[in-house]
Structures are given as C-alpha cells and as structure tokens.
N, C-alpha and C. Protein backbone atom coordinates (compact mmCIF):
# COMPACT_ATOMS: atom_id res chain seq x y z
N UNK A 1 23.65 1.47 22.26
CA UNK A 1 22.83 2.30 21.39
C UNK A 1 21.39 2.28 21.90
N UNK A 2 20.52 3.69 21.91
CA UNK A 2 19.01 3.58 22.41
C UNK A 2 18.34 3.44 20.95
N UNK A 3 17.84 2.50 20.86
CA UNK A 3 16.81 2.44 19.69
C UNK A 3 15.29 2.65 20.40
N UNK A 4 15.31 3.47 21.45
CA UNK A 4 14.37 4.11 21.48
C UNK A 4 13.96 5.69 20.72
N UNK A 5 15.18 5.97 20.36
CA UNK A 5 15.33 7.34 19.93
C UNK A 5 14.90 7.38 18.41
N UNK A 6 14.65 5.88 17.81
CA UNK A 6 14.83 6.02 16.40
C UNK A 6 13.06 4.99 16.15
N UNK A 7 12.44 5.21 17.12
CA UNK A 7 10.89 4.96 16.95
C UNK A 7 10.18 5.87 16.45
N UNK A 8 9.10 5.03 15.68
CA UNK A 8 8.49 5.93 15.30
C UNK A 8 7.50 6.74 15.95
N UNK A 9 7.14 7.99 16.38
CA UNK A 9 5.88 8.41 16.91
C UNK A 9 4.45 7.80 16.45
N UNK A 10 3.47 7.66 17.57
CA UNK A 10 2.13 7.31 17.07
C UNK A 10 1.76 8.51 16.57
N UNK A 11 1.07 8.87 15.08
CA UNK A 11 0.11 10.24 14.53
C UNK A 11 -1.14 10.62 15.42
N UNK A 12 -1.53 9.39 16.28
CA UNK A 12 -2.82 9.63 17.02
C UNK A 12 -2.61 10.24 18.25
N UNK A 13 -1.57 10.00 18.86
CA UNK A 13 -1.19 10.55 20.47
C UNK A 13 -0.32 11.76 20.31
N UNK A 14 0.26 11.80 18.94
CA UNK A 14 1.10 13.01 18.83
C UNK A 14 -0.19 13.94 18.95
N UNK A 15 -1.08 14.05 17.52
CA UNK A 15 -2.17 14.60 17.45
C UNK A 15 -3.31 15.03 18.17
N UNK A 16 -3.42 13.78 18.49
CA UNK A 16 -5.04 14.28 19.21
C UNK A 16 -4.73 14.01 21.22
N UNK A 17 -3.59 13.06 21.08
CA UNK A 17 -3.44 12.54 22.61
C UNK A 17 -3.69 11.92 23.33
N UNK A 18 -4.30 11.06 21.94
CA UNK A 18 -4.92 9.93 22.28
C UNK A 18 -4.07 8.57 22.05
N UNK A 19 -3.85 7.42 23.15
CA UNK A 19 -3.12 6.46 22.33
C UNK A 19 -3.55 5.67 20.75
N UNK A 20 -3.72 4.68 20.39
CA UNK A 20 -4.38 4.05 19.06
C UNK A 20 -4.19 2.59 19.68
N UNK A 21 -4.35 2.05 18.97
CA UNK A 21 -4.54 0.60 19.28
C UNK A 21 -3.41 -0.19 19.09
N UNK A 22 -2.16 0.25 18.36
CA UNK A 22 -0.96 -0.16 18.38
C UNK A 22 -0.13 0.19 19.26
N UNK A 23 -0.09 0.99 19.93
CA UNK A 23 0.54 1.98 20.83
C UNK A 23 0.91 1.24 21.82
N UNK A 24 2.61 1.36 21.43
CA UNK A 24 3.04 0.43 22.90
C UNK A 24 3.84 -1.05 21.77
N UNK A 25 3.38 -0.90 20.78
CA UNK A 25 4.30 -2.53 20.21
C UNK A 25 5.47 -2.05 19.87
N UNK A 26 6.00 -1.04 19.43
CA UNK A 26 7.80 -1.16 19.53
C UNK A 26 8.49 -0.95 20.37
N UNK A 27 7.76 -0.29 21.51
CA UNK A 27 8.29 -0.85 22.71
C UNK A 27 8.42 -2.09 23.45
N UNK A 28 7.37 -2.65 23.38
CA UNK A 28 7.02 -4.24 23.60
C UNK A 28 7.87 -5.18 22.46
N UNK A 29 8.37 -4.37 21.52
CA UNK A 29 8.80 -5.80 20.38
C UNK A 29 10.25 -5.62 21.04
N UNK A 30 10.93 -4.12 21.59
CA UNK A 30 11.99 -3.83 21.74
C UNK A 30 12.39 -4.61 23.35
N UNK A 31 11.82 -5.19 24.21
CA UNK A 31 11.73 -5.33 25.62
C UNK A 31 11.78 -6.68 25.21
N UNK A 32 11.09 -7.60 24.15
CA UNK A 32 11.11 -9.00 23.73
C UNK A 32 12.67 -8.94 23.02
N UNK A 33 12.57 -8.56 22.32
CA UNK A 33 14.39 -8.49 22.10
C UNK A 33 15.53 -8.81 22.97
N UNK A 34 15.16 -7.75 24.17
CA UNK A 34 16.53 -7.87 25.41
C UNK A 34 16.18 -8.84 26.32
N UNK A 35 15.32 -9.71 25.73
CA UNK A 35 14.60 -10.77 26.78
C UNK A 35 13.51 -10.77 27.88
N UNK A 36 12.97 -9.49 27.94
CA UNK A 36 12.06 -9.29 29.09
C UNK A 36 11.00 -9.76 28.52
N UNK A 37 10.76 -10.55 29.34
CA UNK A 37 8.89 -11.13 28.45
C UNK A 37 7.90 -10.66 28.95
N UNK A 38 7.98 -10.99 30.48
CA UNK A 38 6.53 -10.26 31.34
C UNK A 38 6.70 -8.60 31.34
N UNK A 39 7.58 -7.75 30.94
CA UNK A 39 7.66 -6.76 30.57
C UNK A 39 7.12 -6.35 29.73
N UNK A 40 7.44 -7.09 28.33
CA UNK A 40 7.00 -6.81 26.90
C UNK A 40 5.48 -7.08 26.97
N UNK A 41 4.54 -7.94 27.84
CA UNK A 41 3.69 -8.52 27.83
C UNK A 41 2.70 -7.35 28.64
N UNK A 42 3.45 -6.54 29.56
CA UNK A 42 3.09 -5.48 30.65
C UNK A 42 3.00 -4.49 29.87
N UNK A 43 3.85 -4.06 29.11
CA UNK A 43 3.68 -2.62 27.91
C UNK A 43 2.57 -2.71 26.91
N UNK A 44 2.50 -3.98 26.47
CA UNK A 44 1.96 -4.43 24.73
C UNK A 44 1.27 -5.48 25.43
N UNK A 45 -0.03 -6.06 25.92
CA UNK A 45 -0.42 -7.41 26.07
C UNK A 45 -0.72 -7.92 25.06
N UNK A 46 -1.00 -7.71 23.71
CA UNK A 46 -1.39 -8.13 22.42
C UNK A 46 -0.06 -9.12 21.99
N UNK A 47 1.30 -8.62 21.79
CA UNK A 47 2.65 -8.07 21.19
C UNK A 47 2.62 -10.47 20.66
N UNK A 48 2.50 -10.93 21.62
CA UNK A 48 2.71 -12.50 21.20
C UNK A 48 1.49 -12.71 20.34
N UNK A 49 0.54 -12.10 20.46
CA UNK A 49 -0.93 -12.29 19.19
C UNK A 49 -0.16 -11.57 17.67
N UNK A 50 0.83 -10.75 18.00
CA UNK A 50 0.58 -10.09 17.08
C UNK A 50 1.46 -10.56 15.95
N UNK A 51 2.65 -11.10 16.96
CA UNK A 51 3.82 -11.62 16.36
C UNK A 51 3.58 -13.18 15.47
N UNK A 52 2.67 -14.14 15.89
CA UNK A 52 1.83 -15.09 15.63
C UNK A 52 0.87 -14.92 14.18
N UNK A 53 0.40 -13.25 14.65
CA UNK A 53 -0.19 -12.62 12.80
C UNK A 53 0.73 -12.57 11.88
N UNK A 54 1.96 -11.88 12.40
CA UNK A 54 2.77 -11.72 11.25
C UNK A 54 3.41 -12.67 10.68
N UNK A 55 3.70 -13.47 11.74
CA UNK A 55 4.15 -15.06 11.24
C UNK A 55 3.15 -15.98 10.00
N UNK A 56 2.42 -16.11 11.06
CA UNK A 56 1.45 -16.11 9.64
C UNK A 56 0.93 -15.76 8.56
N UNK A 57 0.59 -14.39 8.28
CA UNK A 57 0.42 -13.89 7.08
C UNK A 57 1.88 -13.93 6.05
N UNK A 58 3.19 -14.19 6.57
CA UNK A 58 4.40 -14.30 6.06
C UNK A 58 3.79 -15.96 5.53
N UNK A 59 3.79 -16.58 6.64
CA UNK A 59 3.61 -18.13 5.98
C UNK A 59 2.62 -18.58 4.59
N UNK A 60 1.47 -17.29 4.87
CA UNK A 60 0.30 -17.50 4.10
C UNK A 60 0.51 -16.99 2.86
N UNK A 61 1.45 -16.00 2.49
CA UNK A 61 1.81 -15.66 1.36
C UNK A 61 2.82 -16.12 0.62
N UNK A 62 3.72 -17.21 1.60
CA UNK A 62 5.02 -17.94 0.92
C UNK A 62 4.60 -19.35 0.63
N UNK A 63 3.48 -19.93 1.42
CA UNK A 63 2.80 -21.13 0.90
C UNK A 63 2.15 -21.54 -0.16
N UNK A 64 1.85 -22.66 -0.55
CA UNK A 64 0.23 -22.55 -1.38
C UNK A 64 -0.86 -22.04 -0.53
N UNK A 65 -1.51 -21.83 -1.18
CA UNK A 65 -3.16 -20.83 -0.71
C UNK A 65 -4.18 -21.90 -0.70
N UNK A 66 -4.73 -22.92 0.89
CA UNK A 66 -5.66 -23.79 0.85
C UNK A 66 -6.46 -23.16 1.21
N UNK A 67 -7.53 -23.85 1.44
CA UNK A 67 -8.89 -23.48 2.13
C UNK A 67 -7.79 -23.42 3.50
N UNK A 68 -7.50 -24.13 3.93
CA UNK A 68 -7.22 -24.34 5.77
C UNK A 68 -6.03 -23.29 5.56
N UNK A 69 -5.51 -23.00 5.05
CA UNK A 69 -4.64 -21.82 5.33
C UNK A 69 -5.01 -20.27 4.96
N UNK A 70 -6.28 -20.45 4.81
CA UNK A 70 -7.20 -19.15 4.27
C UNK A 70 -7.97 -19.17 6.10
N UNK A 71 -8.49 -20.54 6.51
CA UNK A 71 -8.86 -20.53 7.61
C UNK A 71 -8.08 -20.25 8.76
N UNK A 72 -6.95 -21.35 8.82
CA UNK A 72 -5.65 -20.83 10.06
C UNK A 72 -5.80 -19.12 9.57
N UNK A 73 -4.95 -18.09 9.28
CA UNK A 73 -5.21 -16.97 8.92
C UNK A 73 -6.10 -16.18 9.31
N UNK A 74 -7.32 -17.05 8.74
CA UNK A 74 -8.63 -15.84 9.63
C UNK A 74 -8.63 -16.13 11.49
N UNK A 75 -8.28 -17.24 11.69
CA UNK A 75 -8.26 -17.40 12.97
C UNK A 75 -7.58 -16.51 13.83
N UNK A 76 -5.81 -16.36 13.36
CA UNK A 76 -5.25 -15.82 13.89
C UNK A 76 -5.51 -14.19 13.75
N UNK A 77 -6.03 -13.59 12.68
CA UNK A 77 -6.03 -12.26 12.86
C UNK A 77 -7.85 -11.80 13.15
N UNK A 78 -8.57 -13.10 13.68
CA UNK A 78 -9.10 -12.94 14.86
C UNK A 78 -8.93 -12.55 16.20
N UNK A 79 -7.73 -13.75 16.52
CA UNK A 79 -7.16 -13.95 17.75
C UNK A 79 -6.81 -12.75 18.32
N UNK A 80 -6.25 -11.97 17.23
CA UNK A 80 -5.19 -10.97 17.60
C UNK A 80 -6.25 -9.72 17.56
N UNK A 81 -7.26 -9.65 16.83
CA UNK A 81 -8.01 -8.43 17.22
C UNK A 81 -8.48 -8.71 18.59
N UNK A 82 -8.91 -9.81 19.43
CA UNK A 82 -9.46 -9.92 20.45
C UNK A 82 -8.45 -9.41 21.27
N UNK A 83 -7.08 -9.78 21.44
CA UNK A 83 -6.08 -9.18 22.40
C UNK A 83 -5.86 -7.57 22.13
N UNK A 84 -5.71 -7.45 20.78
CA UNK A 84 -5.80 -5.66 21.07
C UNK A 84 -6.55 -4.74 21.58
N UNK A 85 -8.24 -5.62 21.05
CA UNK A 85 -8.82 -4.70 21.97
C UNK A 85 -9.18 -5.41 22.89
N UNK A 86 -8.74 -6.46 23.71
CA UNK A 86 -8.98 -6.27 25.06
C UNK A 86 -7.93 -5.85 25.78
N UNK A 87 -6.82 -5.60 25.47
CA UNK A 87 -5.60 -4.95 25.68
C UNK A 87 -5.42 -3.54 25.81
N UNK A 88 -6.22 -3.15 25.16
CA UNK A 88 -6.32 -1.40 25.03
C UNK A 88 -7.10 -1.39 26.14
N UNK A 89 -8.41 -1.97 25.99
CA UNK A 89 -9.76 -1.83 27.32
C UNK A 89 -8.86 -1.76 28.68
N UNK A 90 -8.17 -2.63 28.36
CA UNK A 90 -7.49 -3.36 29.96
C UNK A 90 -6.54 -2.08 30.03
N UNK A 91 -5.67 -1.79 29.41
CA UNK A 91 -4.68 -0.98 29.59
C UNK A 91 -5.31 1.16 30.18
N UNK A 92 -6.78 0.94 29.84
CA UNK A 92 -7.29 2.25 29.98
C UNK A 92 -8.71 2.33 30.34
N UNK A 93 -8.99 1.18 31.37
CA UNK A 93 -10.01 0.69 32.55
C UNK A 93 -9.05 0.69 33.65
C-alpha cells in the first residue's frame, strides 16, 4: 500500500508555492517507519526534535504539572524551533 497517496497537501506550497516550515514531516515520519533514518533525517532534519515535542507534550499533559515539567517542555519546544528553522534555512541555502 502507498501511504503516500493518502498525505495531506501543505495549504502553503499548494497555494502560494511556497514550502512552510513543516513541509517534509510526513514524509520524514513515513521513511522513519520503514526504517530509513539518515533518509528521514535528509527529507525532515527537524523530524527527531519534533518527535521528542510530541513525546513530551503527551507526557506533560498525562503527568502532574511541576515547575520542572513546565521547564523540560519549554526546553524541548525550544529545541525543536531551533531545528526547524535551521532546517528550513539549511534545506533552502
């Protein structure tokens, strides 16, 4: 089965033709799936920052709510803005 066929389009590249700043993670989540890592990492360089956010904000909402898990949290969806956009830069420099 291609579960490429059943992605969603970006609104920004359909539209204007421009990529967005996500552009490229369900491909990259789909390439981590069949095991390709330096692949998934080559499409999406963010895609392990990002997966790390979601992990976390899952953790952060099924836990108690500390100070340090208000902090871990901001860290990581620090982390992960730094890889997107240096990921985008990199990907269109």
């Amino acid at each position: 089965m291609h579960l490429e066929k059943y992605m969603i389009p970006c609104l920004s590249k359909t539209l204007f033709g421009i990529e967005c700043l996500g552009c490229g993670f369900q491909r990259a989540l789909l390439l981590l799936l069949k095991g390709e890592w330096s692949a998934a990492f080559a499409m999406y360089p963010a895609v392990y920052s990002m997966l790390a956010m979601f992990i976390g904000i899952l953790l952060f909402y099924t836990t108690k709510k500390t100070v340090t898990t208000k902090n871990a949290l901001t860290i990581l969806i620090t982390i992960n803005l730094v890889f997107v956009i240096g990921g985008y830069v990199y990907k269109h420099l």
